[in-house]
Protein backbone atom coordinates (compact mmCIF):
# COMPACT_ATOMS: atom_id res chain seq x y z
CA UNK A 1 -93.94 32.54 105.10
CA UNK A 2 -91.36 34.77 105.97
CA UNK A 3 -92.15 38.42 106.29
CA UNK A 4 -89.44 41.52 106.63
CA UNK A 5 -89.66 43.38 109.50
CA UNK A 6 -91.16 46.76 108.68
CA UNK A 7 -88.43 48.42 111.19
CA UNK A 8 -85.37 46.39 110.59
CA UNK A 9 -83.50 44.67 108.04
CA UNK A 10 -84.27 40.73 109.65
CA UNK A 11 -87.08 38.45 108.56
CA UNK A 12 -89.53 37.11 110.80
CA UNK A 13 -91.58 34.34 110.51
CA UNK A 14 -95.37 35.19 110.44
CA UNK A 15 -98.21 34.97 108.31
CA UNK A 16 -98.82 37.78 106.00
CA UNK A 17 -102.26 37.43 106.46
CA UNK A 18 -104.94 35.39 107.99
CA UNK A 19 -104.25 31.37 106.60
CA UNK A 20 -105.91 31.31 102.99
CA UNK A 21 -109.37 30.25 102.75
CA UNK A 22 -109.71 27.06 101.70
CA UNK A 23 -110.17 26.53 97.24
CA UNK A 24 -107.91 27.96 95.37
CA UNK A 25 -108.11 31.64 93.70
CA UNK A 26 -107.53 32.15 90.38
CA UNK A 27 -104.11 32.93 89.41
CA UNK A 28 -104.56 36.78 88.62
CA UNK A 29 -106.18 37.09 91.86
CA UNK A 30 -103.74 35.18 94.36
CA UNK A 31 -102.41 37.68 96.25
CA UNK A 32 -106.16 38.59 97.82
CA UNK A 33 -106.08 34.78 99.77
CA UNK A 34 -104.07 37.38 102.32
CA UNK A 35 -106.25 38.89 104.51
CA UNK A 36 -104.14 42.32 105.05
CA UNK A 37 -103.86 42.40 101.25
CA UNK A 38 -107.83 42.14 101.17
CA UNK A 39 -108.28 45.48 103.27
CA UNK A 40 -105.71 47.17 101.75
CA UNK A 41 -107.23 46.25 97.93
CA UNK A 42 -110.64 47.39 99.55
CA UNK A 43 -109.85 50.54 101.01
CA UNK A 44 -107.14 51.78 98.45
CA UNK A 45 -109.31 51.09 95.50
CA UNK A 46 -111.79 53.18 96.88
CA UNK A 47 -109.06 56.24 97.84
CA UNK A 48 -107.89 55.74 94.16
CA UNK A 49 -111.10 57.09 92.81
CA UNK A 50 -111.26 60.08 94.73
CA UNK A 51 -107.77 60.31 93.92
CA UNK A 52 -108.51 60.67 90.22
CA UNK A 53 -111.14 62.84 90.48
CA UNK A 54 -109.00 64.94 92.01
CA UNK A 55 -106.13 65.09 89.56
CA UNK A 56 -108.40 65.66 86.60
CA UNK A 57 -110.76 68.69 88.44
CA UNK A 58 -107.71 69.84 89.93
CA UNK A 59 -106.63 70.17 86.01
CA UNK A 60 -109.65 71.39 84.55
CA UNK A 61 -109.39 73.77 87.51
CA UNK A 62 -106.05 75.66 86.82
CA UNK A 63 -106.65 75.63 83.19
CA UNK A 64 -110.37 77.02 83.74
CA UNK A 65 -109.07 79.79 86.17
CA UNK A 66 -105.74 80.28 83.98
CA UNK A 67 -106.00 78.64 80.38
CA UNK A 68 -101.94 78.58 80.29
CA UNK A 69 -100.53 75.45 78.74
CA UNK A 70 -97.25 77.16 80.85
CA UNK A 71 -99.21 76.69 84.60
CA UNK A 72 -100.60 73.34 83.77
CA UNK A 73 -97.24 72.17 83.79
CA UNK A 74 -96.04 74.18 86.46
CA UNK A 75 -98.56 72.77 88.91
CA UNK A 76 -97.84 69.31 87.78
CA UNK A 77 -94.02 70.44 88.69
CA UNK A 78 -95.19 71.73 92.04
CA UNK A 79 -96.68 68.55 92.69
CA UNK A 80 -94.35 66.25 91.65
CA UNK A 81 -90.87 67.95 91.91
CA UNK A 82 -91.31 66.89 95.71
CA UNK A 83 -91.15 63.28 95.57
CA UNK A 84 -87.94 63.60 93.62
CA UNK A 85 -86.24 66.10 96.37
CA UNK A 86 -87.72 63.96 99.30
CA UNK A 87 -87.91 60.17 98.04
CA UNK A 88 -84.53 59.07 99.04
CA UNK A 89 -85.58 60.43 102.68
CA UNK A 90 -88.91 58.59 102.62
CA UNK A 91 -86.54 55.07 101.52
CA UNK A 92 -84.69 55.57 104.82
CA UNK A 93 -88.23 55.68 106.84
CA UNK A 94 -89.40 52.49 105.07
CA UNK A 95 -86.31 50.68 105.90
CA UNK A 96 -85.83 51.50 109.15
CA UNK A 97 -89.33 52.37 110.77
CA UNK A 98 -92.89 50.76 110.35
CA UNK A 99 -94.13 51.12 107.24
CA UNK A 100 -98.02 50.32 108.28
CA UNK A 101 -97.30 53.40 110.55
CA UNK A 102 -95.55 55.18 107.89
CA UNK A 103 -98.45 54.56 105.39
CA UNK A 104 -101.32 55.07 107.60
CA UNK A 105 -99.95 58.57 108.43
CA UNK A 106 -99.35 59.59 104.55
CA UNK A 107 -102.70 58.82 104.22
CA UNK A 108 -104.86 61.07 106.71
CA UNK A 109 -102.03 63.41 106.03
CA UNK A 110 -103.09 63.43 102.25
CA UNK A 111 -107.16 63.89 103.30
CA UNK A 112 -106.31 66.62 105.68
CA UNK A 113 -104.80 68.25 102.12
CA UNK A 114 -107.65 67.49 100.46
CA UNK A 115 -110.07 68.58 102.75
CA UNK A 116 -108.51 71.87 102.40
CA UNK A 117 -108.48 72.51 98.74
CA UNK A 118 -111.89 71.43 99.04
CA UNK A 119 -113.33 74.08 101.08
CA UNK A 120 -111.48 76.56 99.72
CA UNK A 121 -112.94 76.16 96.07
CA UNK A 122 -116.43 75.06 97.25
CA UNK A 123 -116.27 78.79 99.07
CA UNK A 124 -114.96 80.47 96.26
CA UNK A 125 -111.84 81.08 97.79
CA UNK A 126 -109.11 79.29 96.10
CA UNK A 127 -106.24 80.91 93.91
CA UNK A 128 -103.94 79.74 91.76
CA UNK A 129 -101.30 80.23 94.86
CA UNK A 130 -103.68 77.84 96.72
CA UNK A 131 -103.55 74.77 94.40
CA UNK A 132 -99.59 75.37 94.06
CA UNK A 133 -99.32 74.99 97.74
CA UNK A 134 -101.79 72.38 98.44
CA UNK A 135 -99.98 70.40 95.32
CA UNK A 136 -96.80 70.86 96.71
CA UNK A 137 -97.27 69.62 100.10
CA UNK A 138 -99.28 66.76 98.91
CA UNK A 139 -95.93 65.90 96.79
CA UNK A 140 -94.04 65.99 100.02
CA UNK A 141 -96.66 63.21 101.78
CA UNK A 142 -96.42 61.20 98.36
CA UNK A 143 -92.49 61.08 98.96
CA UNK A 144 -92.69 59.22 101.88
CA UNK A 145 -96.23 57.53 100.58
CA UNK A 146 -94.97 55.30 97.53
CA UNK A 147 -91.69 54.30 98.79
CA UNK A 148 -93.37 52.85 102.41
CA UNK A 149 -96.07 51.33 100.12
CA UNK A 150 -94.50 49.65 97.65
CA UNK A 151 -91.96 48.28 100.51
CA UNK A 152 -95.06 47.13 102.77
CA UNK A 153 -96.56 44.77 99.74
CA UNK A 154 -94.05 42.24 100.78
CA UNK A 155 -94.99 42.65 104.49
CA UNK A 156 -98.50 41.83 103.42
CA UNK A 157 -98.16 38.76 101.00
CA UNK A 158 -94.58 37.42 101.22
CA UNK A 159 -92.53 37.08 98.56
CA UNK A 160 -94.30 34.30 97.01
CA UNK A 161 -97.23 36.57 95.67
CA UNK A 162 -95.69 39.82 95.31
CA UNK A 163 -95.17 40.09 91.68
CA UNK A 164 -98.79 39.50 91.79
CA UNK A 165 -99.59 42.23 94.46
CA UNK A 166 -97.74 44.43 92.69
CA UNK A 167 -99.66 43.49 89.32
CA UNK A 168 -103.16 43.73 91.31
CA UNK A 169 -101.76 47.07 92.79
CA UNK A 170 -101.40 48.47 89.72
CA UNK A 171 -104.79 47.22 88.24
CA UNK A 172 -106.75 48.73 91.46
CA UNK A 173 -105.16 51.72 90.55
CA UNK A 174 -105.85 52.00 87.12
CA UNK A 175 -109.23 50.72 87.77
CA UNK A 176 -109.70 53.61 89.59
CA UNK A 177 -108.54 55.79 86.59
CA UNK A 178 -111.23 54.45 84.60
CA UNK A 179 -113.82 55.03 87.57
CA UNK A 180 -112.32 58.71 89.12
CA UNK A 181 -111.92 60.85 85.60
CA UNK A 182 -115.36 59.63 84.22
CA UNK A 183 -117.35 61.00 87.93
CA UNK A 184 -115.25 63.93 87.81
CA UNK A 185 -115.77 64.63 84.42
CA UNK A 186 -119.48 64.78 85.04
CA UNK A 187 -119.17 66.53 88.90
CA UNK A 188 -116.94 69.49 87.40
CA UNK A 189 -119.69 69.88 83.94
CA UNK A 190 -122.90 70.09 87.22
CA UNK A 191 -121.45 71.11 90.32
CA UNK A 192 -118.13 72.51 89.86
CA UNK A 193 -114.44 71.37 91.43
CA UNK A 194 -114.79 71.52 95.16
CA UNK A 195 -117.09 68.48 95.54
CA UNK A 196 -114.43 66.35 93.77
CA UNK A 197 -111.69 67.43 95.98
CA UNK A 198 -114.06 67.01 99.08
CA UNK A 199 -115.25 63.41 97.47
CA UNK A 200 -111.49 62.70 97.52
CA UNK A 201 -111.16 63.46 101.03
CA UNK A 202 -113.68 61.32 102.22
CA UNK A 203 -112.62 58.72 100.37
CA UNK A 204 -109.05 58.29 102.40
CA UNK A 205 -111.72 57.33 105.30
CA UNK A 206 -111.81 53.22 103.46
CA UNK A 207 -107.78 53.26 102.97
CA UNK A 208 -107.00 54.16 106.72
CA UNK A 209 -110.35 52.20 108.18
CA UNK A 210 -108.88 48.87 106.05
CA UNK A 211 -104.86 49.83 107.30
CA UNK A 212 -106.19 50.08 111.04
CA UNK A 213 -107.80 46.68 110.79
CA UNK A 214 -104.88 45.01 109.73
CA UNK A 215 -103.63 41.79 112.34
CA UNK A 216 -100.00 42.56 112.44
CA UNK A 217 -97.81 41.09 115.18
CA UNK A 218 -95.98 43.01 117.64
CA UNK A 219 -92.46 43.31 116.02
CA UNK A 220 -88.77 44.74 117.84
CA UNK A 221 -86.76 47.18 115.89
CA UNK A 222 -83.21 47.73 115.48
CA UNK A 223 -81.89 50.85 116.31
CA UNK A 224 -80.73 53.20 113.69
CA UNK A 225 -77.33 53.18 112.52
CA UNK A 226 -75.29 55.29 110.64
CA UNK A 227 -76.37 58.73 108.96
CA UNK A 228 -79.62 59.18 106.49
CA UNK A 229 -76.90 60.10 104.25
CA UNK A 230 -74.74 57.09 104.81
CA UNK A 231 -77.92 55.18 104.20
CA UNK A 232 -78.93 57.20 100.76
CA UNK A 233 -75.42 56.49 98.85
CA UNK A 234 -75.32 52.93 100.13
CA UNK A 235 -78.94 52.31 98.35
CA UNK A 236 -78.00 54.59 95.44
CA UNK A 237 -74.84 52.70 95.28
CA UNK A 238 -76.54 49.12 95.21
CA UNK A 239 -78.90 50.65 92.41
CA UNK A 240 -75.71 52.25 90.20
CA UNK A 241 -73.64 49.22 90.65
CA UNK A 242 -76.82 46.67 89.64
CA UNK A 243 -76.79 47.10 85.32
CA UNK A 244 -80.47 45.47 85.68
CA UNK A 245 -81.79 47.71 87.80
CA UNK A 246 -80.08 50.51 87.02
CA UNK A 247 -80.85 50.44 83.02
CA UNK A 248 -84.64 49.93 84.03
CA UNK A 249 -84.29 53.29 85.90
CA UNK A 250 -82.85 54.87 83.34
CA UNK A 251 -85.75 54.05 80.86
CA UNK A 252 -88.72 54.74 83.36
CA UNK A 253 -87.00 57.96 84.19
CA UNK A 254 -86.55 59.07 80.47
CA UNK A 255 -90.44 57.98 80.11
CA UNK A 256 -91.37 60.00 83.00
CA UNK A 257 -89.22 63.08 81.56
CA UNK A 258 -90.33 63.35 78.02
CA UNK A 259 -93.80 61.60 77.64
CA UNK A 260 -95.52 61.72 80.64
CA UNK A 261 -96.33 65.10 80.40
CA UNK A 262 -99.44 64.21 78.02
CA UNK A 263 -101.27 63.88 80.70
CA UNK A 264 -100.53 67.61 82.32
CA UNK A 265 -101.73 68.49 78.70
CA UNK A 266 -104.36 66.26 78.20
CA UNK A 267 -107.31 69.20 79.04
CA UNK A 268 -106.02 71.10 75.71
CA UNK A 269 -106.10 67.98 73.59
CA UNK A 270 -109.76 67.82 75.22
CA UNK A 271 -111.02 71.59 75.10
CA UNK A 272 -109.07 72.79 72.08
CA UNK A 273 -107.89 70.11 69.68
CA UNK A 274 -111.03 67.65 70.36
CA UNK A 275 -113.37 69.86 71.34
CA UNK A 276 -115.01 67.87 74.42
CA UNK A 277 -114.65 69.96 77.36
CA UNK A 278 -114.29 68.77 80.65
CA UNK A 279 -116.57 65.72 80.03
CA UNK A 280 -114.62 65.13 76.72
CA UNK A 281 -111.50 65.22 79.57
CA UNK A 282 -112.89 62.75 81.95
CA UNK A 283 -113.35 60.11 78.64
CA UNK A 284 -109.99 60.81 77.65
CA UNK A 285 -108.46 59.94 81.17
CA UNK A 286 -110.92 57.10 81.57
CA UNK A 287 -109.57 55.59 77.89
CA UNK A 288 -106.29 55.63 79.22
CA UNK A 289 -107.02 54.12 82.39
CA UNK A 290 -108.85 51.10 80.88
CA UNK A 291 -105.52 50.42 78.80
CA UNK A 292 -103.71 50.56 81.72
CA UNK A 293 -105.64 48.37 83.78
CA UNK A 294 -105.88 45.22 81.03
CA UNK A 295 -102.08 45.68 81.07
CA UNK A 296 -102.15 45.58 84.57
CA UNK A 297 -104.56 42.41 84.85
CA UNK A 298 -102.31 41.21 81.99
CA UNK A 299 -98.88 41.20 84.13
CA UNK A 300 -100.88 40.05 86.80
CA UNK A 301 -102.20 36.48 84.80
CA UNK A 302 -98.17 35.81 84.75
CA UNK A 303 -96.96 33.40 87.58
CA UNK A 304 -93.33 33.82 86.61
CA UNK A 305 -90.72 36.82 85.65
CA UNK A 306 -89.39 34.88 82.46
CA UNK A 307 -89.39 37.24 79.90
CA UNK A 308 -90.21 40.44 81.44
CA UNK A 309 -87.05 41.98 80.08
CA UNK A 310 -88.72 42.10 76.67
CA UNK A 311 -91.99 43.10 77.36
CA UNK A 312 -90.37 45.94 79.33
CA UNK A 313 -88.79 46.89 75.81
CA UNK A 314 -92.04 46.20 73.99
CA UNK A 315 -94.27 48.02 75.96
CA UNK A 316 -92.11 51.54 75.92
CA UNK A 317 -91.71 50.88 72.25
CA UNK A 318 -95.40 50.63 71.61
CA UNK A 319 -96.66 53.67 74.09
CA UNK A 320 -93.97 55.93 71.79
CA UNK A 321 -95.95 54.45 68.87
CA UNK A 322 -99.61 55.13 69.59
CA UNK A 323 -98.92 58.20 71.74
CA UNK A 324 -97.26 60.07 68.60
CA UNK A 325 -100.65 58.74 66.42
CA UNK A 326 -102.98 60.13 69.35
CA UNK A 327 -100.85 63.34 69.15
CA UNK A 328 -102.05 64.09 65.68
CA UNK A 329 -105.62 62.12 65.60
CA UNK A 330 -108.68 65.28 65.49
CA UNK A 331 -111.29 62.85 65.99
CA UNK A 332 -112.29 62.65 69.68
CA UNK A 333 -113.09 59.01 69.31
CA UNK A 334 -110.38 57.77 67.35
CA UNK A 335 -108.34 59.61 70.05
CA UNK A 336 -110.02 58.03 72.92
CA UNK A 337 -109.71 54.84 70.97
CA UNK A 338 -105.63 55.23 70.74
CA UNK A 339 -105.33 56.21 74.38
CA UNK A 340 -106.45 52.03 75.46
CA UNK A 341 -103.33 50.92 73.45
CA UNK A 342 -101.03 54.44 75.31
CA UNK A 343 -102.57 53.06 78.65
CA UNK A 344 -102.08 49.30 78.03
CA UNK A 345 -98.24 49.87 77.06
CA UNK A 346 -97.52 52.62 79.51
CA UNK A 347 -98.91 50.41 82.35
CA UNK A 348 -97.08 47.05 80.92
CA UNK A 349 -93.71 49.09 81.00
CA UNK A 350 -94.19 50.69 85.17
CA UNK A 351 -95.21 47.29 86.05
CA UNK A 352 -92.86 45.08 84.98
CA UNK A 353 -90.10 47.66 85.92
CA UNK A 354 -91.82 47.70 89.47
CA UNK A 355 -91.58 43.96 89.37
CA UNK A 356 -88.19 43.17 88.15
CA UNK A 357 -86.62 45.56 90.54
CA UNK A 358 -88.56 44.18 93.34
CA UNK A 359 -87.69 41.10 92.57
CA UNK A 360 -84.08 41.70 92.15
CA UNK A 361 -83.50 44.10 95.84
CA UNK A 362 -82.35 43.02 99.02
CA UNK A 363 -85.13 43.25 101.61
CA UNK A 364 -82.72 45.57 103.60
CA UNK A 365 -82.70 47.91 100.69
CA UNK A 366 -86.02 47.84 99.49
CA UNK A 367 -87.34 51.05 100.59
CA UNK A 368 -84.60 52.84 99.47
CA UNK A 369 -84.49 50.85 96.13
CA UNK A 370 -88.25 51.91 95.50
CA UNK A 371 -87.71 55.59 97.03
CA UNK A 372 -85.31 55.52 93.50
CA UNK A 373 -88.05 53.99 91.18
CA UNK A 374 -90.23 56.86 92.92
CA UNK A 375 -87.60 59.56 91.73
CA UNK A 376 -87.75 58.32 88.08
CA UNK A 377 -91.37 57.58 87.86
CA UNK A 378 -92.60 60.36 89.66
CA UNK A 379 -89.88 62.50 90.46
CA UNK A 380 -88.86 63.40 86.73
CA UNK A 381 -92.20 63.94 85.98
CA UNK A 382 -92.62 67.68 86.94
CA UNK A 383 -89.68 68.45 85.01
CA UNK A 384 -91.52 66.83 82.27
CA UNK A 385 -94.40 68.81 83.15
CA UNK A 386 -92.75 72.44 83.26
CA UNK A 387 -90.92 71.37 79.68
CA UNK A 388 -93.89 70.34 78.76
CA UNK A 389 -95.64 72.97 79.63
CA UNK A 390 -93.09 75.79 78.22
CA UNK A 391 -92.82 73.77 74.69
CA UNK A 392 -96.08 73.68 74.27
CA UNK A 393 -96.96 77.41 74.80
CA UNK A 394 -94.50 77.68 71.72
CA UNK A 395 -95.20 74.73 69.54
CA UNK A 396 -98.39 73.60 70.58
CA UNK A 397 -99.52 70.15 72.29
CA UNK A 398 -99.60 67.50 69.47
CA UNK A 399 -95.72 68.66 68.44
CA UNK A 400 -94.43 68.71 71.83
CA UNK A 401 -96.27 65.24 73.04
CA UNK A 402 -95.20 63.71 69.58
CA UNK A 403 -91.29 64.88 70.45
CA UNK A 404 -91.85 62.57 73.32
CA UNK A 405 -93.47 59.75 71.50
CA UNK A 406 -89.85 59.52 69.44
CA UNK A 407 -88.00 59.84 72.41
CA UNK A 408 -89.29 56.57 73.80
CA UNK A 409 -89.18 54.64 70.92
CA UNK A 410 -85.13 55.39 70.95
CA UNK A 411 -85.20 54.57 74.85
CA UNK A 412 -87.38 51.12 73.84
CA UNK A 413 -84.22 50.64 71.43
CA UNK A 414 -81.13 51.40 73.44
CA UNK A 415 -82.60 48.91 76.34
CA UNK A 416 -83.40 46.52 73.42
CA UNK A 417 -79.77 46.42 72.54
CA UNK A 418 -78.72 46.05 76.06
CA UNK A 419 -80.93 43.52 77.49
CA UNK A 420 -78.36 40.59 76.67
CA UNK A 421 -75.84 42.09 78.24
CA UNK A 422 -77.83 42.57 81.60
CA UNK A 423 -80.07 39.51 81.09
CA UNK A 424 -76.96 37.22 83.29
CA UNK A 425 -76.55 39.25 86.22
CA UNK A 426 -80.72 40.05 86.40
CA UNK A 427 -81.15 36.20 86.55
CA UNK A 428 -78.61 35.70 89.15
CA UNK A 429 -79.71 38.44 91.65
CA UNK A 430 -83.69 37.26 91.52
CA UNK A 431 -82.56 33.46 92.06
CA UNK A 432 -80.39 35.00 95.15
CA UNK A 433 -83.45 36.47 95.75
CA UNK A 434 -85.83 33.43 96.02
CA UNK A 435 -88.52 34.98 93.77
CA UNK A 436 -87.94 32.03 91.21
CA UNK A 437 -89.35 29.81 93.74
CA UNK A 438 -87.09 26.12 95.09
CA UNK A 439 -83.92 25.75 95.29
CA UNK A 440 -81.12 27.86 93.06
CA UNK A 441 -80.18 25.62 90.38
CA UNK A 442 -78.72 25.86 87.02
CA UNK A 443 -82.25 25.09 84.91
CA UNK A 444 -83.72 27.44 87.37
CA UNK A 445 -80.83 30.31 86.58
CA UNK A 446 -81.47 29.41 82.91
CA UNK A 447 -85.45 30.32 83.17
CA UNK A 448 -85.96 33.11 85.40
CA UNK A 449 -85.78 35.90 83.09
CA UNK A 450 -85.95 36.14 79.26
């Protein structure tokens, strides 16, 4: 299969992976018959958790040392404004330098971070100041982190299998949600913060051990031309002239912008509103994350893109929907029980964004394609946050979240109306692409996408 050169814009021929092992894995699970893919599931999986304990002590954290609604939101601006500032630098790197390199040095970069905020809470040292630092650095390293890994899944599998690396991506990482908040909810209720952070830290030892065992042949690369800002507009360019991708953008970033934030303010719908404290918190997250992962596991099932379009309309209708009933729910189960159908939709809509974009990008521009999707996803997040944040010191968590809940259901309905429109030149651009699979043809063109 043909593999893009990490450090160039040419294919080469290699094997993504050792040869597949003789029987055939079930569909959901193709993309693991590729041995690089294997030790990157392993590892990352394992990073993910820590990960997620992190995020939800680091939470639970700020709101024990503050209890401001306001600095919730500014810390998950701090750590997020970053990757929107930074992405379209971190595209160039994945396009024109090795993005194993690249990926391997986010991560040790990321447990250095962690290491950090871990011994300064397990010592009793850390500050508000601290954690705003810390978060903002780490959203520098995730800048350069998500655009250089979603551009190295196709250096591991091929094309063939990438939807379904990206599906399997998504379900090791929401796996992880389910895994991460429930530990941390428990670690932060017995032994405080700091041993989350420092569980995180170690955990980035499986991610890098399973990226420096990968067999990757020795590749040339093409020197650099033209400016990193020549390089920026042409990929913002190729995303602003493509009505396809650029209309999926525009949803995830409006997503990211106005209902994202739950999740900054998810420890007052736990302390205050349900009454569960951190452990409460860690149940919450976990709820969502178990959504998210059967919608992951769902998209990953698929074997084709046909009608992804809709589901991507769908999806963002129905997380609007049960996000503005969890917003007013004072049950904590009936609330944990809504967050499965917020994480199932949420994750159905990032997903098959991820793969319809993926699938419809040059390999040239692929990095700097993603380093966009990074912007909207994560990037308008913090702004989301801070908003967040500052509406909710004034009218209170369910109103604010619910405001958001609205405002996706009117995205879900303005991409509804213009998915015909776009459906022509999305179907032509993954054909060019050779995700569809054989040779371009007419029946071909006519089934791709729905």
């Amino acid at each position: 299969m043909k593999v893009a050169d990490p450090g160039s814009t040419n294919a080469v021929e290699q094997p993504a992976g050792q040869p597949p092992r003789n029987g055939a894995l079930p569909a959901t699970l193709r993309a693991l018959k590729h041995r690089n893919f294997q030790l990157f599931f392993s590892g990352q999986l394992i990073s993910l958790i820590g990960t997620w304990m992190q995020s939800v002590a680091q939470s639970w954290l700020v709101y024990r040392l503050t209890g401001s609604a306001l600095l919730l939101g500014s810390v998950g601006f701090a750590s997020q404004i970053p990757v929107f500032l930074v992405a379209p630098l971190g595209g160039i790197v994945a396009d024109r330098y090795n993005r194993h390199r690249v990926v391997i040095a986010t991560q040790i970069a990321s447990m250095v971070l962690a290491g950090v905020l871990a011994a300064l809470t397990i010592s009793h040292r850390v500050e508000v100041w601290h954690i705003f630092v810390l978060a903002a650095l780490l959203g520098v390293v995730n800048a350069f982190d998500i655009p250089g890994r979603q551009a190295f899944l196709v250096d591991m599998v091929g094309k063939e299998d990438l939807m379904n690396a990206i599906a399997l991506n998504s379900s090791m990482f929401n796996g992880a949600r389910i895994i991460g908040p429930a530990v941390a909810g428990i670690l932060v209720a017995r032994i405080g913060e700091g041993w989350c952070f420092f569980a995180n830290a170690v955990s980035y030892i499986a991610v890098i051990i399973g990226l420096l065992m990968m067999e990757l042949a020795p590749r040339s690369y093409a020197p650099p031309s033209g400016s990193h800002l020549t390089h920026i507009i042409e990929g913002f360019r190729f995303a602003k002239q493509t009505g396809p991708i650029w209309a999926l953008l525009l949803l995830l970033g409006l997503v990211s912008l106005v209902a994202m934030p739950y999740t900054v303010l998810m420890p007052i719908f736990a302390d205050k509103i349900l009454h569960g404290g951190s452990r409460g918190l860690g149940i919450l997250m976990g709820a969502t994350g178990v959504g998210a992962l059967l919608g992951a596991l769902t998209l990953a099932s698929r074997t084709g893109v046909r009608g992804l379009g809709r589901w991507v309309a769908v999806s963002c209708s129905g997380f609007g929907f049960f996000l503005f009933l969890f917003c007013w729910s004072r049950l904590f189960w009936l609330s944990a029980g809504l967050l499965l159908p917020v994480g199932f939709c949420m994750m159905l809509q990032m997903s098959s964004s991820n793969t319809l974009i993926q699938a419809m990008v040059p390999d040239q521009l692929r990095g700097r394609v993603m380093a966009l999707y990074s912007m909207m996803f994560m990037g308008m997040a913090p702004f989301g946050a801070f908003l967040g944040g500052a509406l909710a010191d004034r009218l209170g968590a369910p109103l604010t979240v619910s405001i958001g809940a609205l405002a996706c259901i009117g995205g879900s309905a303005w991409f509804g109306l213009k998915l015909p429109a776009i459906r022509v030149e999305a179907r032509r651009l993954i054909v060019a692409q050779s995700v569809a699979g054989g040779e371009p043809s007419e029946t071909t063109t006519a089934r791709v996408v729905d």
